[in-house]
Protein backbone atom coordinates (compact mmCIF):
# COMPACT_ATOMS: atom_id res chain seq x y z
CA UNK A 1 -54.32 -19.33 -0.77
CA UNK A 2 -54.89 -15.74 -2.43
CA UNK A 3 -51.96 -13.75 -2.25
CA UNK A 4 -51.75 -10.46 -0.57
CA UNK A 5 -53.62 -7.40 -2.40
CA UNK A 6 -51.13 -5.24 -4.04
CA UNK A 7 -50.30 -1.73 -2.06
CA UNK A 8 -51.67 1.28 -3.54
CA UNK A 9 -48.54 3.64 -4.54
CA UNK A 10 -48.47 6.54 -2.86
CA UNK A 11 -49.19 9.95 -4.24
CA UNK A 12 -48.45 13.37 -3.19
CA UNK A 13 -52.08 13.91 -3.29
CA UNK A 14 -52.01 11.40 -0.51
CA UNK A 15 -49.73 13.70 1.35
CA UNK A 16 -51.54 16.63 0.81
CA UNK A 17 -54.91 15.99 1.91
CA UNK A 18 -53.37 13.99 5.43
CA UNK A 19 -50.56 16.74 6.56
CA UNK A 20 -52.06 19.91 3.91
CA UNK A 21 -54.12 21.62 6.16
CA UNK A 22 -51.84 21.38 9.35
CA UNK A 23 -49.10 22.73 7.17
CA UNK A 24 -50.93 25.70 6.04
CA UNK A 25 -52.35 26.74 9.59
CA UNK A 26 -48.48 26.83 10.74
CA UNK A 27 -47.02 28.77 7.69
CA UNK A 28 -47.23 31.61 6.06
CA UNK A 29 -47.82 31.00 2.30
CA UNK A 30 -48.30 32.60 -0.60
CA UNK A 31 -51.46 32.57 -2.52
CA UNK A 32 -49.95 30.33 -5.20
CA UNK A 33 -48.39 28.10 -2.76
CA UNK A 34 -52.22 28.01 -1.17
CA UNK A 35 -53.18 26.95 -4.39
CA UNK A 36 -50.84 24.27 -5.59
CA UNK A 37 -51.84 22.65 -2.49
CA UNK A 38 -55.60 22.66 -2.43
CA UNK A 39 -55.50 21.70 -6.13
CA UNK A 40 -52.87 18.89 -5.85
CA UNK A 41 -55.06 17.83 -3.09
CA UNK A 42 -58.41 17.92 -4.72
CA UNK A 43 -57.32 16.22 -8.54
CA UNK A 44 -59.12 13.52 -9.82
CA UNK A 45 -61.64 13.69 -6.74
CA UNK A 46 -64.77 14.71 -6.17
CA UNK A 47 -63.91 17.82 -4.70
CA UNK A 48 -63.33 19.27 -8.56
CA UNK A 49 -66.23 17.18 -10.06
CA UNK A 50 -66.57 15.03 -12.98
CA UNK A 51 -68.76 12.84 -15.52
CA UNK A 52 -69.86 9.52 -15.39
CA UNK A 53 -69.96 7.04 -18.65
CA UNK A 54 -71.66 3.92 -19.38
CA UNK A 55 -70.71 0.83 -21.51
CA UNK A 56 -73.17 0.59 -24.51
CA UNK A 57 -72.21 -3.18 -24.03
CA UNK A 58 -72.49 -4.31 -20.39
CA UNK A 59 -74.41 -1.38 -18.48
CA UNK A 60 -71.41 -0.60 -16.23
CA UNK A 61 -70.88 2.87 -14.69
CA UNK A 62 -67.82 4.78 -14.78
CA UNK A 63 -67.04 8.05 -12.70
CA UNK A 64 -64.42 10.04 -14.04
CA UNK A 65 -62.97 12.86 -11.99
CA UNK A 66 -61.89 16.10 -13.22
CA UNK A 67 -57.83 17.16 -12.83
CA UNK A 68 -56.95 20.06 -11.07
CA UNK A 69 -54.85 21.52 -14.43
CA UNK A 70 -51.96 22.85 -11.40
CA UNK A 71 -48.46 23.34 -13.11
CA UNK A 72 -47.18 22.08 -10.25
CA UNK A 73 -49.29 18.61 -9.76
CA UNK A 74 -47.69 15.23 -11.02
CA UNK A 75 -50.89 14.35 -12.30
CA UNK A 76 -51.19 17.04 -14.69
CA UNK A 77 -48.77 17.17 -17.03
CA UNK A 78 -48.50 14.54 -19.59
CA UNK A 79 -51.24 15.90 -21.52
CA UNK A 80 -49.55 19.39 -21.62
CA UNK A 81 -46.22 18.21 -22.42
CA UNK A 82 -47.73 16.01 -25.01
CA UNK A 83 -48.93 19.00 -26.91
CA UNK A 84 -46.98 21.35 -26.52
CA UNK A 85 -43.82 18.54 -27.99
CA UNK A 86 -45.94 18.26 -31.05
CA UNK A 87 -46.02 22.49 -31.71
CA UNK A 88 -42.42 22.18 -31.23
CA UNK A 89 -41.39 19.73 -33.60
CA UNK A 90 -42.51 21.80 -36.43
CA UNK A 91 -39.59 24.20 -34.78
CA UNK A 92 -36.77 21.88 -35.66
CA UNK A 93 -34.68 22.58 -38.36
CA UNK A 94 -31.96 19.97 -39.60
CA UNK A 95 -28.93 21.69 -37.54
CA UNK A 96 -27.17 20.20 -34.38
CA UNK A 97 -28.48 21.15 -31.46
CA UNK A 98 -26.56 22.11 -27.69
CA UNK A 99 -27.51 21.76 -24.55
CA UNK A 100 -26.78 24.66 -22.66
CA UNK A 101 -27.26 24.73 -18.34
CA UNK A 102 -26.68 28.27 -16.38
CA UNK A 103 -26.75 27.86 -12.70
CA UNK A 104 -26.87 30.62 -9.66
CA UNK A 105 -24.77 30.02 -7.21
CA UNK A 106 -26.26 28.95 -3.93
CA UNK A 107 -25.55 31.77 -2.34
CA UNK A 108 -28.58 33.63 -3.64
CA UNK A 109 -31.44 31.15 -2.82
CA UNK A 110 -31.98 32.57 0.65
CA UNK A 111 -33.06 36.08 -1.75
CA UNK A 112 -34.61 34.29 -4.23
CA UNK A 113 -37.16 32.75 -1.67
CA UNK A 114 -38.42 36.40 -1.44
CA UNK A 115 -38.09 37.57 -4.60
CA UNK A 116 -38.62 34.76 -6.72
CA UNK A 117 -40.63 36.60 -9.80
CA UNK A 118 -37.08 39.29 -9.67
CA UNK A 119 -34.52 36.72 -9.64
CA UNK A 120 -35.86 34.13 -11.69
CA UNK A 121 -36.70 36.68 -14.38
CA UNK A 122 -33.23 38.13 -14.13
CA UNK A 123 -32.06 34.36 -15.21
CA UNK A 124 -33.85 34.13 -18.19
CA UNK A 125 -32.39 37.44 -19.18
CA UNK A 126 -29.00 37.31 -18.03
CA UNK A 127 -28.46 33.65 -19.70
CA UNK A 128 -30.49 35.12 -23.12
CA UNK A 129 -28.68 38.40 -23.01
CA UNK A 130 -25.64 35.88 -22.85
CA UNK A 131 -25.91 33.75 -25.81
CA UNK A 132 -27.05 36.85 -28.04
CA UNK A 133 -23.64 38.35 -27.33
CA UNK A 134 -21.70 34.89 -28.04
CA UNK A 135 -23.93 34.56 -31.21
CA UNK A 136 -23.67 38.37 -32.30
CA UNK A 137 -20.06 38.14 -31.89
CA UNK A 138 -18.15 37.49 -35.27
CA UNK A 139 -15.46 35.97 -33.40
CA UNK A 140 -17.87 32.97 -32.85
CA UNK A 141 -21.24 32.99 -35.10
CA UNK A 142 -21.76 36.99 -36.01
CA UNK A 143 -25.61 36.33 -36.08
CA UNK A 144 -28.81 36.06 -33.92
CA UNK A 145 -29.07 32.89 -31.87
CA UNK A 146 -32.49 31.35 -31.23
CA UNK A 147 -33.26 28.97 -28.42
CA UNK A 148 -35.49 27.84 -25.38
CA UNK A 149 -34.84 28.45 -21.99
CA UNK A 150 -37.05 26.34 -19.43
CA UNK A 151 -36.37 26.91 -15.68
CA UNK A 152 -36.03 24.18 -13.32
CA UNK A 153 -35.47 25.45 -9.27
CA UNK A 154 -34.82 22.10 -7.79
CA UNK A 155 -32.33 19.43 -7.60
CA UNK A 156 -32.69 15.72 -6.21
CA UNK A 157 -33.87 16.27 -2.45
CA UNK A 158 -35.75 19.01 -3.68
CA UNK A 159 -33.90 21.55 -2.25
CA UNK A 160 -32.87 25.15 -4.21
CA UNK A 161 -30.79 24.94 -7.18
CA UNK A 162 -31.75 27.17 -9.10
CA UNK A 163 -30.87 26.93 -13.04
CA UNK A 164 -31.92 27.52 -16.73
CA UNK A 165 -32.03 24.73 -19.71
CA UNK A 166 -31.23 25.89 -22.84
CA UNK A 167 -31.49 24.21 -26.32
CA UNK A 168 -29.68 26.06 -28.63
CA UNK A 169 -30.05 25.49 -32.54
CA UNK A 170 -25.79 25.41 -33.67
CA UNK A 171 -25.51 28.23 -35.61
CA UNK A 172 -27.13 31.72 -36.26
CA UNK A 173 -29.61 34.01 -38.60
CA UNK A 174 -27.50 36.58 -40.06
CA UNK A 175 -28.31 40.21 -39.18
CA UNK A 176 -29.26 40.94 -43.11
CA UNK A 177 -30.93 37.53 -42.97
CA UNK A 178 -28.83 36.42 -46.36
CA UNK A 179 -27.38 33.25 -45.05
CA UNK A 180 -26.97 30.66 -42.22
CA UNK A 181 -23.87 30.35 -40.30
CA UNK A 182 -23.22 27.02 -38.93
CA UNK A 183 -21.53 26.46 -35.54
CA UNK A 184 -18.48 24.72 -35.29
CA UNK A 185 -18.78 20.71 -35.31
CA UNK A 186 -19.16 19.80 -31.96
CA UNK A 187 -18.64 23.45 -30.26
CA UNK A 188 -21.17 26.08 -29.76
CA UNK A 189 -19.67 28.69 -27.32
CA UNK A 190 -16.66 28.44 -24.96
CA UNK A 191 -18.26 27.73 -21.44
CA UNK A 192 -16.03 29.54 -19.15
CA UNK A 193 -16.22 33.57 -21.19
CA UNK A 194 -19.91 32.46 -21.11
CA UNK A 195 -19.78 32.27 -17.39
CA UNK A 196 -17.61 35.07 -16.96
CA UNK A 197 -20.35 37.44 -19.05
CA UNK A 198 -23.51 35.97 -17.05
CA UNK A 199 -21.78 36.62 -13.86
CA UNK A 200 -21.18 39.75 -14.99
CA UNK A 201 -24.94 40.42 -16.58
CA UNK A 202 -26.55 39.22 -13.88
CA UNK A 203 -25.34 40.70 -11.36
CA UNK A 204 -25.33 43.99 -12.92
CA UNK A 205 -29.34 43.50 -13.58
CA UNK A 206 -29.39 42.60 -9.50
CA UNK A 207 -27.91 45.67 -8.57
CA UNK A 208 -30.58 47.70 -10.90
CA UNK A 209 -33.22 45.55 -8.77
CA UNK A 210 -31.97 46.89 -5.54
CA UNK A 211 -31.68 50.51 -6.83
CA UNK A 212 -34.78 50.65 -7.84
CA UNK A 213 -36.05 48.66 -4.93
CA UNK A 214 -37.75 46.07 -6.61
CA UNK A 215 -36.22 43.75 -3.93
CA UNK A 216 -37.39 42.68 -0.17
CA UNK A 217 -35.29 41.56 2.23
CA UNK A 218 -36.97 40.09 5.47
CA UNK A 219 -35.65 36.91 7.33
CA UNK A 220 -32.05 35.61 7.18
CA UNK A 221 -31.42 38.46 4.17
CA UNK A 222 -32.84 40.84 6.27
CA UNK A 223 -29.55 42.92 6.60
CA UNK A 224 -28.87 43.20 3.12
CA UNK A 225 -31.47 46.37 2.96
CA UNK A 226 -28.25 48.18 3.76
CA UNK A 227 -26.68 49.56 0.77
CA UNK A 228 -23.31 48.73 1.98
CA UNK A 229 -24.15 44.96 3.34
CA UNK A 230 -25.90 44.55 -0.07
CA UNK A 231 -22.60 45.59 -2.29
CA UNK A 232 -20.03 43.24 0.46
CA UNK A 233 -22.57 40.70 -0.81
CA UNK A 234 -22.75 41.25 -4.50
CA UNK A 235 -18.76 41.25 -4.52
CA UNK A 236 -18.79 38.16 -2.96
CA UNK A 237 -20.54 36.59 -5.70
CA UNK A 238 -18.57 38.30 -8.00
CA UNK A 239 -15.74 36.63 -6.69
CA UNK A 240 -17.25 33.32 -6.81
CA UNK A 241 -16.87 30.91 -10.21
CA UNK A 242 -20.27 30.43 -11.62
CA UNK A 243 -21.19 27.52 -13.12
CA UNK A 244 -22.64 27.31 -16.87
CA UNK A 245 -22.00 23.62 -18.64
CA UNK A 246 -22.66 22.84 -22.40
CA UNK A 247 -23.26 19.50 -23.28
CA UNK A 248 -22.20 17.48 -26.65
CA UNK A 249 -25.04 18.35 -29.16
CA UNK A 250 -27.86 16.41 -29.29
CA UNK A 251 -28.06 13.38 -31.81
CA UNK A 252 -30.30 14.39 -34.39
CA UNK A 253 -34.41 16.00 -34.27
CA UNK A 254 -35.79 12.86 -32.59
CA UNK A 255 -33.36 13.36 -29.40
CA UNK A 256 -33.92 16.80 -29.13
CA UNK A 257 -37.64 16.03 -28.77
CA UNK A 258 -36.99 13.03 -26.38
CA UNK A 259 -34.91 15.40 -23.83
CA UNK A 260 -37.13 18.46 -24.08
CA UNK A 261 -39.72 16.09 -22.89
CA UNK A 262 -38.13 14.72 -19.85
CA UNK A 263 -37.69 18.62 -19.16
CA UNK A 264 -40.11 21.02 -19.99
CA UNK A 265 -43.11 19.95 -17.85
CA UNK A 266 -41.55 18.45 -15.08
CA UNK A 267 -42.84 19.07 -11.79
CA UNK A 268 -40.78 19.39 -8.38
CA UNK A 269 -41.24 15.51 -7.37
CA UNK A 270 -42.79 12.70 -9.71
CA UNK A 271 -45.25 10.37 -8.07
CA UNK A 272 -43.12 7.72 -9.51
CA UNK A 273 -40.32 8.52 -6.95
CA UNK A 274 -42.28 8.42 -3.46
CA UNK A 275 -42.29 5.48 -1.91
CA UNK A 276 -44.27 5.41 1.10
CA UNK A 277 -46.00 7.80 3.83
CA UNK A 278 -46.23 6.52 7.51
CA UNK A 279 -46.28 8.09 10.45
CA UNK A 280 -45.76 11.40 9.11
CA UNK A 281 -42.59 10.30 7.39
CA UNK A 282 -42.28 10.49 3.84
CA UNK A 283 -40.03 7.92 2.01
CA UNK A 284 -38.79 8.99 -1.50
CA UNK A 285 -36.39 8.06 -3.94
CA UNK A 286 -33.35 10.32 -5.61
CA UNK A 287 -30.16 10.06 -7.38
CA UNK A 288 -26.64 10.82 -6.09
CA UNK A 289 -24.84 12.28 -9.13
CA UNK A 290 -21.92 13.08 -6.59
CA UNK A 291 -21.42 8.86 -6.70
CA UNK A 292 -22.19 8.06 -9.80
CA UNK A 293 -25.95 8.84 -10.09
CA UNK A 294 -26.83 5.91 -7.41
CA UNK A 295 -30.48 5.83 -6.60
CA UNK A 296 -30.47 5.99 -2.85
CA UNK A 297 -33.66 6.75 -0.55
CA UNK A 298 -34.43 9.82 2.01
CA UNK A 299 -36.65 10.10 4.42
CA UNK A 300 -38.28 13.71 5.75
CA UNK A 301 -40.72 14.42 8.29
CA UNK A 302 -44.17 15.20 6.25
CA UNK A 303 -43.42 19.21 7.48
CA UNK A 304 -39.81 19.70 5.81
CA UNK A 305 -41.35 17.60 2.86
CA UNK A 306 -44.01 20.46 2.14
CA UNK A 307 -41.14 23.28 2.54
CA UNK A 308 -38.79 22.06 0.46
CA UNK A 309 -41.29 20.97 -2.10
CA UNK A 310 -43.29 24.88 -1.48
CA UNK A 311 -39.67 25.93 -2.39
CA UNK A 312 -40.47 25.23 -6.13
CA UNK A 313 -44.41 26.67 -6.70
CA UNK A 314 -43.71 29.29 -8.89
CA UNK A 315 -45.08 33.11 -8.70
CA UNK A 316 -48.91 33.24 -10.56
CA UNK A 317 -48.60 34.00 -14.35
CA UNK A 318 -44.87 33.68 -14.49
CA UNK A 319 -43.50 32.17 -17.79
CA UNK A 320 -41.02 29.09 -17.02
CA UNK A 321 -40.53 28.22 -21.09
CA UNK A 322 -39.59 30.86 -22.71
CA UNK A 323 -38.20 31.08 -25.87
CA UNK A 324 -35.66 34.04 -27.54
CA UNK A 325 -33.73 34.82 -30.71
CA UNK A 326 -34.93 33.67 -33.82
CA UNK A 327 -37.51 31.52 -32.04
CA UNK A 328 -38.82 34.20 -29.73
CA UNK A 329 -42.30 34.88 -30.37
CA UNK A 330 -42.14 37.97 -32.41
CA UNK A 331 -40.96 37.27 -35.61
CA UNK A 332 -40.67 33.66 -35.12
CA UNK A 333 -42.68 32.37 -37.91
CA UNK A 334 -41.18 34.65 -40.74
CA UNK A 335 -37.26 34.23 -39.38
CA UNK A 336 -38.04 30.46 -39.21
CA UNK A 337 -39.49 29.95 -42.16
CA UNK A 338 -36.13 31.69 -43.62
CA UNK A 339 -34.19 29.57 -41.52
CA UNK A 340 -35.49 26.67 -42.96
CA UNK A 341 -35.31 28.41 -46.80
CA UNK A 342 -31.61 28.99 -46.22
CA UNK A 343 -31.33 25.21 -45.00
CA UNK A 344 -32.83 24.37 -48.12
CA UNK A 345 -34.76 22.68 -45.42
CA UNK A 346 -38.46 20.76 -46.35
CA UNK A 347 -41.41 23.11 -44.47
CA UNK A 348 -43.13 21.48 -41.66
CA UNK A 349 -46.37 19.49 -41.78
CA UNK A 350 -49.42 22.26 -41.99
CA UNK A 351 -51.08 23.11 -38.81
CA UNK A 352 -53.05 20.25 -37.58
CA UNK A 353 -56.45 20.43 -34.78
CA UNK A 354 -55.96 19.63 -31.35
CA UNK A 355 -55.45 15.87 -31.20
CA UNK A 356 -58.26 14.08 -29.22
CA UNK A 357 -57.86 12.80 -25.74
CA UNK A 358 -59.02 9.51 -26.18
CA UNK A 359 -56.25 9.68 -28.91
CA UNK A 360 -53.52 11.17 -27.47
CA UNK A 361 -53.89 8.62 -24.50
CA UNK A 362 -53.65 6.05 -26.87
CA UNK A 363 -50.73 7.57 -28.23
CA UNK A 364 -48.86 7.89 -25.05
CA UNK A 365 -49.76 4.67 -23.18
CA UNK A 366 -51.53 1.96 -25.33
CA UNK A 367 -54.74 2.68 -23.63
CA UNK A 368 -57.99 3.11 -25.08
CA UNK A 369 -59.83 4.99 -22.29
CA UNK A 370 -63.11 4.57 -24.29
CA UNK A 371 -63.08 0.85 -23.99
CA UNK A 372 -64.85 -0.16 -21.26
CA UNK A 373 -62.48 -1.39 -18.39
CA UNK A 374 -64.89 -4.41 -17.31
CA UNK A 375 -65.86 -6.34 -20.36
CA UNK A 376 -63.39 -5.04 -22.62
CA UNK A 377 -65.78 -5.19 -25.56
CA UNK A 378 -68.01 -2.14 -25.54
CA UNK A 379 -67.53 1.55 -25.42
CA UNK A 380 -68.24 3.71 -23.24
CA UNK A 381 -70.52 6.60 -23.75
CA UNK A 382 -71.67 10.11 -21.77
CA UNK A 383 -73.88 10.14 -19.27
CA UNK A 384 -74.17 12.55 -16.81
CA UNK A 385 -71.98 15.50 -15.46
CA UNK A 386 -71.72 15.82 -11.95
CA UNK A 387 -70.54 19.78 -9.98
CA UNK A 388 -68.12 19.97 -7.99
CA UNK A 389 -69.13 18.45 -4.24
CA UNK A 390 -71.78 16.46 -5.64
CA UNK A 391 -71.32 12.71 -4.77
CA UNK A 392 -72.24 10.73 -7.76
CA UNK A 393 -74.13 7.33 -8.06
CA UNK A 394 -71.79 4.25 -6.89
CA UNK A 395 -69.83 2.91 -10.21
CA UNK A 396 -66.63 1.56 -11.08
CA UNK A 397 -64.10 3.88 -10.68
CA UNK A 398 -61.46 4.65 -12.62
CA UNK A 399 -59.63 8.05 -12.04
């Protein structure tokens, strides 16, 4: 007897197009967070069009569907990450490298749901502004720092926690750019004066915000529109131990590389950790690192699902890698390059073309997506290109 067919995994795709709609008629969004969700919701269907292929060997028809390209869709990332990893390796130079984490306290998500392009922007400078005053600091390194800085605004259940990623090269670019000084072994900065000063920068760079009234308060903030409400509030965060955490350095080039992609283009949720969607309950997977990172499963109605996972669909056009110091973009190639002289460091490979994407699919996952999937022999060639809407000819598919 033939055993059971296997259960197609469920996608948040799947969620999208069955509770999308209902969810956007009963909130108010923003035009991003109208986006993310008609994209996620149309990837790899017909909706966005596609191509079909045929096998030069067997005759059989492929229809491949074009991907959305969302930041925020599970689907669309591999490719990015995959590229973007290979631009940065030529970035490493033979130094030990820190992992540095500044977190907000809680406190400020409710005003960060309103103002996410102020706040999150304040982060990136606050924690840069940060580490150049550690670096510049001849107590300590006496140099410029470089770095990257990639914001992540979610923990496990996907609600707020907002917090920056930093990878740090150990050590720093003199100011006359006549030597290297290395960090200690083992030590970059001392994490609790670096929390001290981001406190202190950042909230400094909110109070400019709300003097110049780049802020809006609506909601459960509502009441901090009042200057005096809005200074009780900024002294209670001042009086409140902020969190940054350094982590041992990295072990070696390869590692760095490894953790920057498991970080850099993640999205909110993986496909990988829902488990199932019934009855407008979604099922998904996360890990307790309050008992020992156990992997435990939660269950949300389909509605708080969609607003904690809106929660993390960032402002249109805003920058969530970012890189500063040596490595910022101005001046990057020529303070690198003397980086890498004072290193006595070998120069990185010469600028290569875009890798293929038959190639880099290969690359990634051991499969050739020019091989034809049904007799394994022939390859598959172009055919036809079919617009958005249009329903193409019945065919294998394989999106």
């Amino acid at each position: 007897m033939a055993g059971a067919p296997a259960r197609r995994r469920v996608e948040l795709a799947d969620l999208l197009r069955t509770h999308g709609r209902a969810y956007r008629q009963a909130h108010r969004l923003t035009r991003g967070q109208h986006r993310a969700l008609r994209a996620i919701a149309a990837c790899r269907t017909a909706a966005l069009g596609g191509h079909t292929e045929a096998c030069e060997h067997c005759g059989a028809i492929r229809i491949a569907y074009n991907s959305c390209r969302n930041r925020h869709c599970p689907k669309c990332q591999r490719l990015a990450k995959a590229r973007w990893l290979t631009a940065r390796q030529a970035d490493l130079l033979p130094v030990d490298y820190f992992h540095v984490v500044f977190t907000l306290p809680h406190a400020l998500n409710p005003l960060a749901q309103g103002n996410p392009r102020v706040l999150y922007t304040l982060l990136f400078r606050a924690a840069r502004e940060t580490l150049a005053a550690f670096g510049d600091d001849p107590r300590h390194l006496g140099g410029e720092v470089g770095g990257i800085a990639i914001l992540h605004t979610w923990g496990q259940t996907l609600e707020q926690h907002l917090h920056l990623h930093c990878v740090v090269p150990g050590g720093a670019l003199a100011r006359d750019q006549a030597r290297w000084i290395s960090a200690k072994p083992g030590f970059l900065f001392p994490v609790r004066a670096l929390a001290e000063v981001f406190r202190g920068k950042y909230l400094a760079g909110l109070q400019e915000a709300f003097h110049r009234e780049d802020l809006r308060f609506a909601g459960s903030v509502a009441n901090l529109a009042d200057p005096a409400a809005f200074q009780t509030f900024v002294r209670t965060l001042r009086a409140t131990d902020w969190v940054v955490y350094a982590k041992p350095p990295f072990a070696g080039p390869a590692q760095v590389l490894e953790y920057l992609g498991r970080y850099t283009h993640r999205v909110a949720i993986s496909n990988d950790r829902l488990v199932s969607l019934e009855a407008g309950q979604v099922r998904f997977r996360w890990k307790d690192y309050a008992r020992g990172s156990r992997v435990k499963t939660m269950t949300l109605s389909a509605e708080e699902f969609l607003r904690r996972f809106l929660l993390h669909v960032l402002p249109g056009g805003f920058v969530r890698i970012r890189h500063f110091g040596f490595l910022a973009n101005r001046g990057h190639t020529a303070k690198l390059a003397r980086c890498r002289a004072l290193l006595a460091a070998a120069p990185p490979p010469g600028p290569a073309g875009p890798e293929p994407v038959a190639a880099l699919m290969l690359r990634l996952t051991g499969v050739d997506i020019g091989q034809c999937p049904v007799c394994r022999t022939g390859r598959l060639r172009h055919v036809t290109v079919f617009r958005p809407g249009q329903i193409p000819a019945p065919a294998l598919d394989t999106s």
